[in-house]
Each structure stands twice: as C-alpha cells, then as structure tokens.
N, C-alpha and C. Protein backbone atom coordinates (compact mmCIF):
# COMPACT_ATOMS: atom_id res chain seq x y z
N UNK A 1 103.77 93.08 186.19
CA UNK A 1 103.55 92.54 184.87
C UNK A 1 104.89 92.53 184.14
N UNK A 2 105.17 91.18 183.34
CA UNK A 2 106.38 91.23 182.50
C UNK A 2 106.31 91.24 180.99
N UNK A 3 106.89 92.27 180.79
CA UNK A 3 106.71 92.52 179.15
C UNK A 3 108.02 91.76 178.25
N UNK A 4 108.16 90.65 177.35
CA UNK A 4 109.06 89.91 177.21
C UNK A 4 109.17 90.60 175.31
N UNK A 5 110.00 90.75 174.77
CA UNK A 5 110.30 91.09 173.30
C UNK A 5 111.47 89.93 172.78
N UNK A 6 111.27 88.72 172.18
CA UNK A 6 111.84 88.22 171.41
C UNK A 6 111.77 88.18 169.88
N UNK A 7 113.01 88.47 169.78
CA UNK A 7 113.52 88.03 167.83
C UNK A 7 113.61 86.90 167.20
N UNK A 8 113.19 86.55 166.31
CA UNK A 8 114.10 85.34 165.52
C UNK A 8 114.32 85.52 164.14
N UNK A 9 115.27 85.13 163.53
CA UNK A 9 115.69 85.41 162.16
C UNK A 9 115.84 86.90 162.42
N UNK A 10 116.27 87.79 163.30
CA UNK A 10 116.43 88.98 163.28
C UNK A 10 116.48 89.65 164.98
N UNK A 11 117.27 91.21 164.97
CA UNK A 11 118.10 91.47 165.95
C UNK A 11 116.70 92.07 166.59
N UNK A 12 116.61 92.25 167.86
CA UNK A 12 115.41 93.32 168.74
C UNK A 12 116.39 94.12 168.72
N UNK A 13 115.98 95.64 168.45
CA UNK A 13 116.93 96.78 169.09
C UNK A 13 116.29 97.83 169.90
N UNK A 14 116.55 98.33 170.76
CA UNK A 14 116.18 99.36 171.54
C UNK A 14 114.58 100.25 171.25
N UNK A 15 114.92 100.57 169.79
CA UNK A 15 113.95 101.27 169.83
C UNK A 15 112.56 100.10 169.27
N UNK A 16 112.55 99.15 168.10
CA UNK A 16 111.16 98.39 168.59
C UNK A 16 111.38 97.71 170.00
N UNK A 17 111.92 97.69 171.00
CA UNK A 17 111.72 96.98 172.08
C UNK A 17 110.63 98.16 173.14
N UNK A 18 111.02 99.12 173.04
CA UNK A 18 110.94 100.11 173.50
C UNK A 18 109.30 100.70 172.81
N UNK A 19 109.47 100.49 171.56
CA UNK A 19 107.74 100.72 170.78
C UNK A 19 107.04 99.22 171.49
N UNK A 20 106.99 98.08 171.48
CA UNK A 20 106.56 97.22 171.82
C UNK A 20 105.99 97.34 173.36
N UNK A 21 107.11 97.81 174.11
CA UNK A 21 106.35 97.92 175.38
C UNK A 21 105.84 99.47 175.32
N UNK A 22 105.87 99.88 175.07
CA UNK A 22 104.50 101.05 174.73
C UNK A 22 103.25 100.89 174.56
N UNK A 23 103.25 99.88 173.26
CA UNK A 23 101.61 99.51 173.30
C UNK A 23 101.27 98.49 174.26
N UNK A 24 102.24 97.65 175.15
CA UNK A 24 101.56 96.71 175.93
C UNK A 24 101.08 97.23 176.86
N UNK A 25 101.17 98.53 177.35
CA UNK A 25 100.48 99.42 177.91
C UNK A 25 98.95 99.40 177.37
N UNK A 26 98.43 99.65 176.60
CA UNK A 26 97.20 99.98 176.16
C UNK A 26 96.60 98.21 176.47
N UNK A 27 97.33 96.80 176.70
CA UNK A 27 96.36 96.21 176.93
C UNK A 27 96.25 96.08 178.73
N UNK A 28 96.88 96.65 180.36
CA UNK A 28 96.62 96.65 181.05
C UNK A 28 95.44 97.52 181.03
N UNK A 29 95.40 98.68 180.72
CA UNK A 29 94.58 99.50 181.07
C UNK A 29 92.85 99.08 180.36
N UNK A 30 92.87 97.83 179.25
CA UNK A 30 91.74 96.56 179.09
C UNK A 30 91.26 96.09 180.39
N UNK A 31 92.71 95.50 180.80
CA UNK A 31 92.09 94.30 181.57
C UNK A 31 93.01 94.62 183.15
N UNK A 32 92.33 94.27 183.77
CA UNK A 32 93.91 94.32 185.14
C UNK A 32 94.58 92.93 185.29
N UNK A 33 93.65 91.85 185.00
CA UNK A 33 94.58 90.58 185.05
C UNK A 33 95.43 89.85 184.86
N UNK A 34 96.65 91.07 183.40
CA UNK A 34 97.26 90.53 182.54
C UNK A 34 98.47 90.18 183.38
N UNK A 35 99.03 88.94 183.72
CA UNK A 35 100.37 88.82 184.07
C UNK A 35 101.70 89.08 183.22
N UNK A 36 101.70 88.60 181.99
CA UNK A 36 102.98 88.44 181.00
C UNK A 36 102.11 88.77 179.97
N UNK A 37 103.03 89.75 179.25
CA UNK A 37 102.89 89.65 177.82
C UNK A 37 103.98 89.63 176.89
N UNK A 38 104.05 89.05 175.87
CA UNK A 38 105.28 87.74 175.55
C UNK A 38 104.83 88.61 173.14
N UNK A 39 106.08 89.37 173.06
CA UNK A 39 105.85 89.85 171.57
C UNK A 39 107.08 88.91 170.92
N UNK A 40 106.55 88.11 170.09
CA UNK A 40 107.42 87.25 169.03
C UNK A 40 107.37 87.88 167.62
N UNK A 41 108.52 88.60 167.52
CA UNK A 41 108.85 89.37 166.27
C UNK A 41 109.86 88.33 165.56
N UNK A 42 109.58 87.99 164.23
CA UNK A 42 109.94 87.00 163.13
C UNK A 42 110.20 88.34 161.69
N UNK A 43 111.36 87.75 161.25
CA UNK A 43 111.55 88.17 159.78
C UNK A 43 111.18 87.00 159.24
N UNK A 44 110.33 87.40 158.02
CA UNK A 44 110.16 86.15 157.29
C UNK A 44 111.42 85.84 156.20
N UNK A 45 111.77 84.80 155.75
CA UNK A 45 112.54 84.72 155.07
C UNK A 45 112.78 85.49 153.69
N UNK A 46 113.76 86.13 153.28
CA UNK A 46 114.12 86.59 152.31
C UNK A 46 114.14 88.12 152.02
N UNK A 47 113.43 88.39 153.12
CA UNK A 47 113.05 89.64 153.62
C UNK A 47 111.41 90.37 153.04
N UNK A 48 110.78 89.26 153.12
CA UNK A 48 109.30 89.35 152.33
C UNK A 48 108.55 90.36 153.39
N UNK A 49 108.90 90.35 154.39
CA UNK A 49 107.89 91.06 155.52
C UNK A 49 108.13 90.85 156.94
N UNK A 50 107.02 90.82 157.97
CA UNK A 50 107.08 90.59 159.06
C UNK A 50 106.18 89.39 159.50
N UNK A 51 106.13 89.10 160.93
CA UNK A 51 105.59 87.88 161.02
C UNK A 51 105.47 88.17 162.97
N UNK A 52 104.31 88.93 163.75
CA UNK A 52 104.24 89.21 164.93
C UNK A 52 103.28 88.62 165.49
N UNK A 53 103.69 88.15 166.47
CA UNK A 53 102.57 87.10 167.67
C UNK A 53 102.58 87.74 168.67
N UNK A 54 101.49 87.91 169.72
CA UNK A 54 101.44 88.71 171.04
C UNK A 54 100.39 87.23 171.48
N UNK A 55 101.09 87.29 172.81
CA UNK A 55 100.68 86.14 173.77
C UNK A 55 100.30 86.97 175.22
N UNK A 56 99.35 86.54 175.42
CA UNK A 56 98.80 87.65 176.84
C UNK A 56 98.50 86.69 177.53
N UNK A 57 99.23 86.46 178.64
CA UNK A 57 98.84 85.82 179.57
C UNK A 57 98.15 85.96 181.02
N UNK A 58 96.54 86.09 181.15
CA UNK A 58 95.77 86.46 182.19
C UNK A 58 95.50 85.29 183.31
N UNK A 59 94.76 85.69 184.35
CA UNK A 59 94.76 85.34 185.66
C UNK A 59 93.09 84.29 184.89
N UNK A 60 93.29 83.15 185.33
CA UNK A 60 92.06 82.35 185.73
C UNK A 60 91.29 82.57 183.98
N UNK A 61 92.10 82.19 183.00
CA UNK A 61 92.13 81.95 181.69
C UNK A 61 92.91 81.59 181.09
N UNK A 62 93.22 80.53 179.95
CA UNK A 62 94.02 80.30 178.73
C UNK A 62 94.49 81.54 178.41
N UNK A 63 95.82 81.53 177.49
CA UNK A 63 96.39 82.66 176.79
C UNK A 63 95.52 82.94 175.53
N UNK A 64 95.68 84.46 176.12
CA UNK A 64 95.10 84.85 174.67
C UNK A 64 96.06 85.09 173.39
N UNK A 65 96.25 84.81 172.10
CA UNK A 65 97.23 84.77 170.97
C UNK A 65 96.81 85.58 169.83
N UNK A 66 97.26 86.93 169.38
CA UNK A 66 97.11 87.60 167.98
C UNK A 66 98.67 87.49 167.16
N UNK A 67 97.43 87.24 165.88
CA UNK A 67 98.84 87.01 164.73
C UNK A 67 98.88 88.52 163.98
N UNK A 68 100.11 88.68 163.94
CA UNK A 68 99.85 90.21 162.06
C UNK A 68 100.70 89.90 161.03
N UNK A 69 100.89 89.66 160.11
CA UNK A 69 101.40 89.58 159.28
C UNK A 69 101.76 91.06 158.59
N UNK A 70 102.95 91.45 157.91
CA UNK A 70 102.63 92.46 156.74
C UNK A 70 104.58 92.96 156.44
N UNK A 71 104.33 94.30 155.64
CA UNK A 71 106.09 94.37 155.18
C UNK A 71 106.10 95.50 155.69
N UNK A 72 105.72 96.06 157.07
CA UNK A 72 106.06 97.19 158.35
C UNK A 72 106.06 96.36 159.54
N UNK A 73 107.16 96.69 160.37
CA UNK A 73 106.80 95.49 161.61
C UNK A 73 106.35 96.39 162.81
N UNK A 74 106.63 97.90 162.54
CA UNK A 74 105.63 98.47 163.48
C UNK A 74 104.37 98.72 163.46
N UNK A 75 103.54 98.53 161.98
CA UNK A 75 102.56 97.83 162.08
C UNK A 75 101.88 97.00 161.77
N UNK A 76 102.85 96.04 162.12
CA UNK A 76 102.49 94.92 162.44
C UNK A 76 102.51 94.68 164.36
N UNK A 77 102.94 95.16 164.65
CA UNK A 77 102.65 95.00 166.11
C UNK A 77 101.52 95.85 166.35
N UNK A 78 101.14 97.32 165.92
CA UNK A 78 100.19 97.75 165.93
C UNK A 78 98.91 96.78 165.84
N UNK A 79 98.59 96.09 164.66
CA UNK A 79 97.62 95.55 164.23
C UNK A 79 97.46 93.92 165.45
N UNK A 80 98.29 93.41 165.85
CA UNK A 80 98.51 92.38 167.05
C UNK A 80 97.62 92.98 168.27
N UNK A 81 98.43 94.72 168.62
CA UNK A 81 97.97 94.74 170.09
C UNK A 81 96.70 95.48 169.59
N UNK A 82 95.95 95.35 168.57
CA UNK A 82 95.01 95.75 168.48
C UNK A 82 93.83 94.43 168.56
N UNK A 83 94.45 93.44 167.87
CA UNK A 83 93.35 92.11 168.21
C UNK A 83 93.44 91.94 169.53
N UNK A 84 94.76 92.14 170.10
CA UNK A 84 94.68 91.98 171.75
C UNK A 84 93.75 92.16 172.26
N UNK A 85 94.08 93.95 172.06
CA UNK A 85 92.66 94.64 173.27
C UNK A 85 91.33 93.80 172.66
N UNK A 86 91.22 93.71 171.40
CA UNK A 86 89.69 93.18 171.18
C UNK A 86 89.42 91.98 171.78
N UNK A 87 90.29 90.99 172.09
CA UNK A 87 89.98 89.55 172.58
C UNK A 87 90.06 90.07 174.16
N UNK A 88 90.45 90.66 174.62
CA UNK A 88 89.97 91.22 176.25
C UNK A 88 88.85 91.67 176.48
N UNK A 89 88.58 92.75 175.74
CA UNK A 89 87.38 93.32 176.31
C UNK A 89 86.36 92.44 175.80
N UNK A 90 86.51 91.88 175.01
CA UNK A 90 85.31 90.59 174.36
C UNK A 90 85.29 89.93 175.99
N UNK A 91 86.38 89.46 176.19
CA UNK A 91 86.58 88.74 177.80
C UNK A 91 86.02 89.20 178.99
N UNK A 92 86.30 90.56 179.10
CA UNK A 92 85.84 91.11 179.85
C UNK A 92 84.21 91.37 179.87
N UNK A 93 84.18 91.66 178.96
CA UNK A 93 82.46 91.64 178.84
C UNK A 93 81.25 90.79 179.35
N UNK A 94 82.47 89.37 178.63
CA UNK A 94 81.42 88.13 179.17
C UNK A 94 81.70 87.84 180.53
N UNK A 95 82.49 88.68 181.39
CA UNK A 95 82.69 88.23 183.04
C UNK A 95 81.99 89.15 183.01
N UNK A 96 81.39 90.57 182.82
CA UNK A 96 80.38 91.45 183.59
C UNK A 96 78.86 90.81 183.25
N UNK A 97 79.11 89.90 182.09
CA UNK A 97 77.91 89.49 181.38
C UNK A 97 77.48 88.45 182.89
N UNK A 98 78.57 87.73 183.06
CA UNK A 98 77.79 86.33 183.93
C UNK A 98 77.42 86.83 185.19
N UNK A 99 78.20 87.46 185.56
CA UNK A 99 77.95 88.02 187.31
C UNK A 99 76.72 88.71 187.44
C-alpha cells in the first residue's frame, strides 16, 4: 500500500507527514483492499484555515473521497480519516450484505 502526502499553498514537513501516515493505518485495518491512499493538505488563502482531502483508492471500486475543512490541520485530517473509515465499513458491510 502507498501512502502519498501532498501540499499546496504550503510546505509538508516531517512531522504532519509522519501524523498522516499514522492514521492511514486505521483505514487498512477497515478494509484490506486499500491500494493508495493519496492526503491533499491545502492552506487556504490568507491563512483562514485548512482545507484536507483523503482519496482511498480500493480494489474492484471507485475512489472513495473525504473533505475537512477547519483552522487545525491535524484535525482536520483527523476528521477526513474519520469519514474514511465510515465510507468503508459502510462498503464493507454491503459486500457481507450481498454474499
């Protein structure tokens, strides 16, 4: 699995790169299918806040996409890999549901 951390309007440094793939941990142990997961960390202009996208990309499904908005960007990634896990196990559910 590849865990990808991009910036824009602002630097990634060690340590949120390093918090980021921490929680992408908590969405394998959801699902096993996840191939890539892809964190787009944005400063919003002027320095109003944050602006975080998590893109999960699974086996034999569309990507799944959570937005967070807010003026903490660690949690704001918090609150992302938290819709994550919820749009998986929602996923997951409905594959134990059909079988």
């Amino acid at each position: 699995m590849r865990v990808d951390v991009i910036g824009k309007h602002m630097e990634v440094t060690e340590p949120i790169r390093t918090f980021a793939e921490s929680k992408s941990e908590r969405l394998t142990r959801h699902y096993d299918g996840v191939q890539r997961i892809v964190f787009r960390l944005e400063q919003e202009p002027h320095n109003k806040g944050f602006h975080v996208e998590v893109v999960v990309d699974v086996e034999k499904h569309d990507d799944f996409v959570a937005n967070a908005t807010g003026p903490d960007l660690y949690t704001c990634i918090d609150q992302a890999v938290d819709k994550s896990v919820r749009q998986l196990t929602t996923f997951k559910e409905k594959l134990k549901q059909s079988k």
